[in-house]
PDB file of N, CA and C in Angstrom:
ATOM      1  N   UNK A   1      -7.363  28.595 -42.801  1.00  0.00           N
ATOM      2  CA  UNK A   1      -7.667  29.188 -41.505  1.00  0.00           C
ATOM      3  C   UNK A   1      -6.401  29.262 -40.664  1.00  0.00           C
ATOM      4  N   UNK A   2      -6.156  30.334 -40.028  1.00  0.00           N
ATOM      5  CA  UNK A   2      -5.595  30.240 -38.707  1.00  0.00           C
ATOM      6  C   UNK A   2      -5.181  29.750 -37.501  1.00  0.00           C
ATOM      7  N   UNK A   3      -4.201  29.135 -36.956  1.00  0.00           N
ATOM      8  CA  UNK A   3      -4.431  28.639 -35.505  1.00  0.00           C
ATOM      9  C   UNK A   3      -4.681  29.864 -34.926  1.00  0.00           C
ATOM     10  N   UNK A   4      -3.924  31.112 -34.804  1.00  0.00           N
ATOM     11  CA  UNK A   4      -4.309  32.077 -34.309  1.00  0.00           C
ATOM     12  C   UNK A   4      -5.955  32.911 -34.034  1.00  0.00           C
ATOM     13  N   UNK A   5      -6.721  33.274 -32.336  1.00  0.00           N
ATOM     14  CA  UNK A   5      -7.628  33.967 -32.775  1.00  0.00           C
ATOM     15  C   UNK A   5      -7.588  35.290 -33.689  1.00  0.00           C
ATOM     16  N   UNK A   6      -8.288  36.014 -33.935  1.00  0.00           N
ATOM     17  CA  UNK A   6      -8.751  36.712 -34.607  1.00  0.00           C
ATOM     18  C   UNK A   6      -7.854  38.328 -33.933  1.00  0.00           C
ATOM     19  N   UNK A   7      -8.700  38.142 -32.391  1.00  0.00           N
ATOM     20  CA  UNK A   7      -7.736  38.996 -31.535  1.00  0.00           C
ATOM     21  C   UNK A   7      -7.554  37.813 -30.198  1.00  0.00           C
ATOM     22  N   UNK A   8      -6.253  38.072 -29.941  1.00  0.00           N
ATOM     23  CA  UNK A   8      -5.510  37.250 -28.736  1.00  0.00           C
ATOM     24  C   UNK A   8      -6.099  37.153 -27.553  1.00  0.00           C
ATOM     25  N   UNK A   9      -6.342  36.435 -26.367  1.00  0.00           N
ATOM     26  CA  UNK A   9      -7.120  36.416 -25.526  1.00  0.00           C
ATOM     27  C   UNK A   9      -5.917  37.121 -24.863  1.00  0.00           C
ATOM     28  N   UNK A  10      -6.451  38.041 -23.237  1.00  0.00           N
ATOM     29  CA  UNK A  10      -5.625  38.908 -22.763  1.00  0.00           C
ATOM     30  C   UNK A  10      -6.168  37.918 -21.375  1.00  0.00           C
ATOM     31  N   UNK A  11      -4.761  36.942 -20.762  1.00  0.00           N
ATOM     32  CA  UNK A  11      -5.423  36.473 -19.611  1.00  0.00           C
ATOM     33  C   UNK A  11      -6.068  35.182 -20.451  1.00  0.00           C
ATOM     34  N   UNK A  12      -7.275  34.903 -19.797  1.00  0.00           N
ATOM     35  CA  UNK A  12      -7.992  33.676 -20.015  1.00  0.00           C
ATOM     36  C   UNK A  12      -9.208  34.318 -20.762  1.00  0.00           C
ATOM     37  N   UNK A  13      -9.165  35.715 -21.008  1.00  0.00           N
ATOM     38  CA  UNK A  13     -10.158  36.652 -21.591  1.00  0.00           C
ATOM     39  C   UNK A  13     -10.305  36.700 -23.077  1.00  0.00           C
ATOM     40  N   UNK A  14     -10.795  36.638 -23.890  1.00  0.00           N
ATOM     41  CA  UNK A  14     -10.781  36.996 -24.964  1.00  0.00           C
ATOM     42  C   UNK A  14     -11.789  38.320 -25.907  1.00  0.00           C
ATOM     43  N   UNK A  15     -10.966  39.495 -25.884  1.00  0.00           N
ATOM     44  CA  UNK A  15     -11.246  40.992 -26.015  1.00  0.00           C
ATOM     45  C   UNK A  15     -12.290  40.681 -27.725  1.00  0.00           C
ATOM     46  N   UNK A  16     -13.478  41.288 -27.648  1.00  0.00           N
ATOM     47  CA  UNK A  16     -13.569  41.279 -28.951  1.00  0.00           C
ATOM     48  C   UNK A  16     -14.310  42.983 -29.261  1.00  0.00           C
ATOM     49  N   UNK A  17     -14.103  43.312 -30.318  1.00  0.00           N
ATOM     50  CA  UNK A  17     -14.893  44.411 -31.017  1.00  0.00           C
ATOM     51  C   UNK A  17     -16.536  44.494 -31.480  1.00  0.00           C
ATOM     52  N   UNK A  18     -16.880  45.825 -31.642  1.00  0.00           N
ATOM     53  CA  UNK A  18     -18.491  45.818 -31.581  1.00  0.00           C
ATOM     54  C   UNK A  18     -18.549  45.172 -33.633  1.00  0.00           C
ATOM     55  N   UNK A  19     -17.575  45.378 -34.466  1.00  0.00           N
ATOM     56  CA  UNK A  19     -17.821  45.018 -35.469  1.00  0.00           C
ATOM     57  C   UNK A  19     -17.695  43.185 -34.819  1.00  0.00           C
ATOM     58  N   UNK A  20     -17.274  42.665 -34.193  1.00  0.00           N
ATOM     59  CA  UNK A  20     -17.481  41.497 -34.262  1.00  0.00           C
ATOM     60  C   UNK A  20     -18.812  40.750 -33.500  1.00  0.00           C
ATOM     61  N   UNK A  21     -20.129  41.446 -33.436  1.00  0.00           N
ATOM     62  CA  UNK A  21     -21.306  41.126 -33.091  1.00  0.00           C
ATOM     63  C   UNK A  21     -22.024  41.016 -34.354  1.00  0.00           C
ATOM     64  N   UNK A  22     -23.041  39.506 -34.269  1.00  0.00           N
ATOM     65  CA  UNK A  22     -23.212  39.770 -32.902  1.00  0.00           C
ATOM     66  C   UNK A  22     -22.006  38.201 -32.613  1.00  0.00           C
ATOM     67  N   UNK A  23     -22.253  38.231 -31.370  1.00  0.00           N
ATOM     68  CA  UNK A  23     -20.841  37.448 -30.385  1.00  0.00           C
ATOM     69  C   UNK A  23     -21.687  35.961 -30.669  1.00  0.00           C
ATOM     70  N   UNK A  24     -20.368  34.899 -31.392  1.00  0.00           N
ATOM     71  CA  UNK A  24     -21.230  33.492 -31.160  1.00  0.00           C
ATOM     72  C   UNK A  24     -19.634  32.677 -30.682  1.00  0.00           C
ATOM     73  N   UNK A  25     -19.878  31.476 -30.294  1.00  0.00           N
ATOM     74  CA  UNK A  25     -19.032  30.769 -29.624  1.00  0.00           C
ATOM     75  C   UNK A  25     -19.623  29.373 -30.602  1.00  0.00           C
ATOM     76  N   UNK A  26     -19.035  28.551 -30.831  1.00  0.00           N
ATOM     77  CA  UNK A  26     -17.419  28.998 -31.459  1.00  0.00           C
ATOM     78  C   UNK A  26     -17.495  29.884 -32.587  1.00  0.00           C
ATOM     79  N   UNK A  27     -15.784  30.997 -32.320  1.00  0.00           N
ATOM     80  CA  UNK A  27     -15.755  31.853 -33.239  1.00  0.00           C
ATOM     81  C   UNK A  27     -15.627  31.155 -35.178  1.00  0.00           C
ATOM     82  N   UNK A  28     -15.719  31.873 -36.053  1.00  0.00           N
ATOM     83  CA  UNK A  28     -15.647  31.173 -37.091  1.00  0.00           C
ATOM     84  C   UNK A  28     -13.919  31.175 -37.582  1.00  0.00           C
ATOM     85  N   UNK A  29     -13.079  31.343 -36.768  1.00  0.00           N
ATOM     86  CA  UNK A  29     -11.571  31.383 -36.987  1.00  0.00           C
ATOM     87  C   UNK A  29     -11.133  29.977 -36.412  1.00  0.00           C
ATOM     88  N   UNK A  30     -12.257  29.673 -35.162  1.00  0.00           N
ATOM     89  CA  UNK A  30     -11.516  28.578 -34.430  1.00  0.00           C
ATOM     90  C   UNK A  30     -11.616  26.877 -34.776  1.00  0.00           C
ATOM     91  N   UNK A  31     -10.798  26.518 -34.421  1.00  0.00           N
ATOM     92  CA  UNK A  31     -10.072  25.428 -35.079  1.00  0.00           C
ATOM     93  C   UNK A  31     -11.570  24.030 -35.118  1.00  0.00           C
ATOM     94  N   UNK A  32     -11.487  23.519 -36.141  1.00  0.00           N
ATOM     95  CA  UNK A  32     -12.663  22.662 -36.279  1.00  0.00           C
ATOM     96  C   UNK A  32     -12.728  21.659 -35.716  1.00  0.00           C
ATOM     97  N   UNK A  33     -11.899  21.247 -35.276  1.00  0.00           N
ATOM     98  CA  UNK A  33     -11.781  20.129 -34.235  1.00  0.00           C
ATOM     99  C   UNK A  33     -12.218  20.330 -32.862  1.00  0.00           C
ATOM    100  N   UNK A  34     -12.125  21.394 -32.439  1.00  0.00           N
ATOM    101  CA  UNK A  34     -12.570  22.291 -31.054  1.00  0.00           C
ATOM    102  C   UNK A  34     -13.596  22.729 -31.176  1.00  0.00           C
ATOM    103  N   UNK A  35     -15.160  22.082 -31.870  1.00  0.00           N
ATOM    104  CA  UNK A  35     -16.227  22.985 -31.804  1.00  0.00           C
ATOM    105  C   UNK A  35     -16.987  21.690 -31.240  1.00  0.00           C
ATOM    106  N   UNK A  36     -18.162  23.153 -30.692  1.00  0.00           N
ATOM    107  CA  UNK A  36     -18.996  22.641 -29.865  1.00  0.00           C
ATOM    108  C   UNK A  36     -20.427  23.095 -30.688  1.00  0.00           C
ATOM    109  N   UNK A  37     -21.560  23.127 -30.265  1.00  0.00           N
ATOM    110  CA  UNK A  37     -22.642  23.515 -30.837  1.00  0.00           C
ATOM    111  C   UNK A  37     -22.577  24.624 -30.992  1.00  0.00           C
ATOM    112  N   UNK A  38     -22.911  25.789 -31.789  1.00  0.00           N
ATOM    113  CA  UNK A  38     -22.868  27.352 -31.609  1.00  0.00           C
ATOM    114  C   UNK A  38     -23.589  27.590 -30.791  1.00  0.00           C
ATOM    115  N   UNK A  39     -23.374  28.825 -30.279  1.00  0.00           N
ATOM    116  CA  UNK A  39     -24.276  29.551 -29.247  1.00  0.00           C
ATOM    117  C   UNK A  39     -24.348  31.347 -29.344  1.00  0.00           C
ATOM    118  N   UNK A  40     -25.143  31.627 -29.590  1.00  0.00           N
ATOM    119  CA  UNK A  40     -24.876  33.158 -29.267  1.00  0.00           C
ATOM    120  C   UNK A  40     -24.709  33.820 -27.904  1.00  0.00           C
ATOM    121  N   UNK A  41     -23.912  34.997 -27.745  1.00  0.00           N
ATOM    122  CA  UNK A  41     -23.871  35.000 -26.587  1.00  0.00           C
ATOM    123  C   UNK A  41     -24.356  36.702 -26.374  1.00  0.00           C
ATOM    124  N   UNK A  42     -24.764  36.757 -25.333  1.00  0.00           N
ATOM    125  CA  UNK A  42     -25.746  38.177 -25.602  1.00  0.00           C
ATOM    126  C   UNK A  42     -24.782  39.376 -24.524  1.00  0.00           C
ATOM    127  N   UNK A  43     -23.540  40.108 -25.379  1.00  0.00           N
ATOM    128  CA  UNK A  43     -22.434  40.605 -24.539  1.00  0.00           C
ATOM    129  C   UNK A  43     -22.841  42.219 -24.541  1.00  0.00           C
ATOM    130  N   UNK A  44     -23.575  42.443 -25.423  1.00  0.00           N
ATOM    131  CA  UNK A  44     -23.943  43.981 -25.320  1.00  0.00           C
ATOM    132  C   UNK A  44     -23.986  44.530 -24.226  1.00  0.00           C
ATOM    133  N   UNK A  45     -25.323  44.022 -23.182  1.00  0.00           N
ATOM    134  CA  UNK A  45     -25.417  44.833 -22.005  1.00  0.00           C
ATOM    135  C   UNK A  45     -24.512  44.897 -21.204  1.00  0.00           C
ATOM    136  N   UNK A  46     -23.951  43.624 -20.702  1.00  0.00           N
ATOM    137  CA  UNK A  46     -22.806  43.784 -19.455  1.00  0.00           C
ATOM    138  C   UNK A  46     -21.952  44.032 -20.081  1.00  0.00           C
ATOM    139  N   UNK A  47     -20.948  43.871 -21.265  1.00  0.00           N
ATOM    140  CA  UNK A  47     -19.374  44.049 -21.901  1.00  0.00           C
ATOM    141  C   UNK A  47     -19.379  42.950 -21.200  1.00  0.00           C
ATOM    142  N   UNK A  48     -19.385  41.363 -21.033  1.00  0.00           N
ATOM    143  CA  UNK A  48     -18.728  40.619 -20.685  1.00  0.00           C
ATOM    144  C   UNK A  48     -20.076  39.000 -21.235  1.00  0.00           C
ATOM    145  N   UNK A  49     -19.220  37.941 -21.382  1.00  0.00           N
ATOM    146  CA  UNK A  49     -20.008  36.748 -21.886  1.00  0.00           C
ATOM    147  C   UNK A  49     -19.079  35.414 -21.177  1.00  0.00           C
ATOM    148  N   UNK A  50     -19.963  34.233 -21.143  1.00  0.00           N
ATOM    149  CA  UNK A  50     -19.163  33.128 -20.686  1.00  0.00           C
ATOM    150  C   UNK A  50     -19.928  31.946 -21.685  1.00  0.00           C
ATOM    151  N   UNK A  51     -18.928  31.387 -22.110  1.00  0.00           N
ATOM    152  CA  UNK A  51     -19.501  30.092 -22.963  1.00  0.00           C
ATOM    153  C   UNK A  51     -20.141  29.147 -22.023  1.00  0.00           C
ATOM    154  N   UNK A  52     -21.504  28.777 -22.353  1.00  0.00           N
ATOM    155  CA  UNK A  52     -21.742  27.438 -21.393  1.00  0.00           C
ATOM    156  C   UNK A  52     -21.635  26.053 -21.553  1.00  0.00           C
ATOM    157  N   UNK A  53     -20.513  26.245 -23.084  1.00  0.00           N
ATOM    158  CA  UNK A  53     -20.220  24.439 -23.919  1.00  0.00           C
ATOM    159  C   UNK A  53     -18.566  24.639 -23.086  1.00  0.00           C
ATOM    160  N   UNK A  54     -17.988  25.690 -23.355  1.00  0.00           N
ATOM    161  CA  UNK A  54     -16.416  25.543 -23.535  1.00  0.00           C
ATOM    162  C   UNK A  54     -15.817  26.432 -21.787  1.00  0.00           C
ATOM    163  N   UNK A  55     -16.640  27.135 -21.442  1.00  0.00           N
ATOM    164  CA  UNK A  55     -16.603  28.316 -20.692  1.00  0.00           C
ATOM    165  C   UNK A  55     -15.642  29.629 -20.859  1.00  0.00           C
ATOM    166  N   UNK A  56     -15.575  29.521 -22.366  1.00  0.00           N
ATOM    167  CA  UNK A  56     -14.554  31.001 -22.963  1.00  0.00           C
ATOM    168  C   UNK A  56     -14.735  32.047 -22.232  1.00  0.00           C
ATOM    169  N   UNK A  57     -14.438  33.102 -21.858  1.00  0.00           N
ATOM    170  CA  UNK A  57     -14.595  33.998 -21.374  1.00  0.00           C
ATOM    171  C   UNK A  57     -14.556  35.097 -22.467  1.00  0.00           C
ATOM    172  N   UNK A  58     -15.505  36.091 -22.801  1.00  0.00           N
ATOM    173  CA  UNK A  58     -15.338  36.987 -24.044  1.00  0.00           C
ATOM    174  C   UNK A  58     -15.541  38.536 -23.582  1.00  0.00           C
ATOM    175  N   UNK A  59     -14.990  39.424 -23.655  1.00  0.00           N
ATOM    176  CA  UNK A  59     -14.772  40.663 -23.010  1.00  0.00           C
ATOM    177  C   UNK A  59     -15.035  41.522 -23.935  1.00  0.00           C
ATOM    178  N   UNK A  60     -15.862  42.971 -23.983  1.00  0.00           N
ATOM    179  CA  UNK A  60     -16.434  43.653 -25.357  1.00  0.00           C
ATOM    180  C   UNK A  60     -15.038  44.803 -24.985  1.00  0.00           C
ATOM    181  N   UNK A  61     -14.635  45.277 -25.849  1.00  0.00           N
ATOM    182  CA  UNK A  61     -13.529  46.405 -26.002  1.00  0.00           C
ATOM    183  C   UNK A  61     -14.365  47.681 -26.179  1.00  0.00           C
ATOM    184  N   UNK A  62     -14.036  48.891 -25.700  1.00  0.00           N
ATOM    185  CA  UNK A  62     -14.733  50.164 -25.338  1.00  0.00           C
ATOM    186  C   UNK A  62     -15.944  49.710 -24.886  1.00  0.00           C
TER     187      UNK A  62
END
């Protein structure tokens, strides 16, 4: 695995794509020591999500 995400957070944001739904926290790139319970996060309608374990911020692209 990667230390790197998948795509780079822009800001405190982290941009993701519609192939990467549906949206769960923690991503499956991120580091195993840094997980929390999964959660799905439901980003479709607004383009925007907030973790309520970690408070990631996740941003939908187009």
């Amino acid at each position: 695995m990667s230390n790197q995400p998948a795509t780079p957070p822009v800001g405190n944001i982290i941009l993701v794509n519609r192939a990467d739904l549906p949206l769960s926290c923690p991503r499956p790139e991120d580091e195993l020591w840094n997980m929390h319970p999964r959660v799905y996060l439901p980003i479709e309608k607004t383009g925007e999500a907030s973790c309520p374990y970690c408070g990631a911020r996740y941003k939908l692209k187009g």
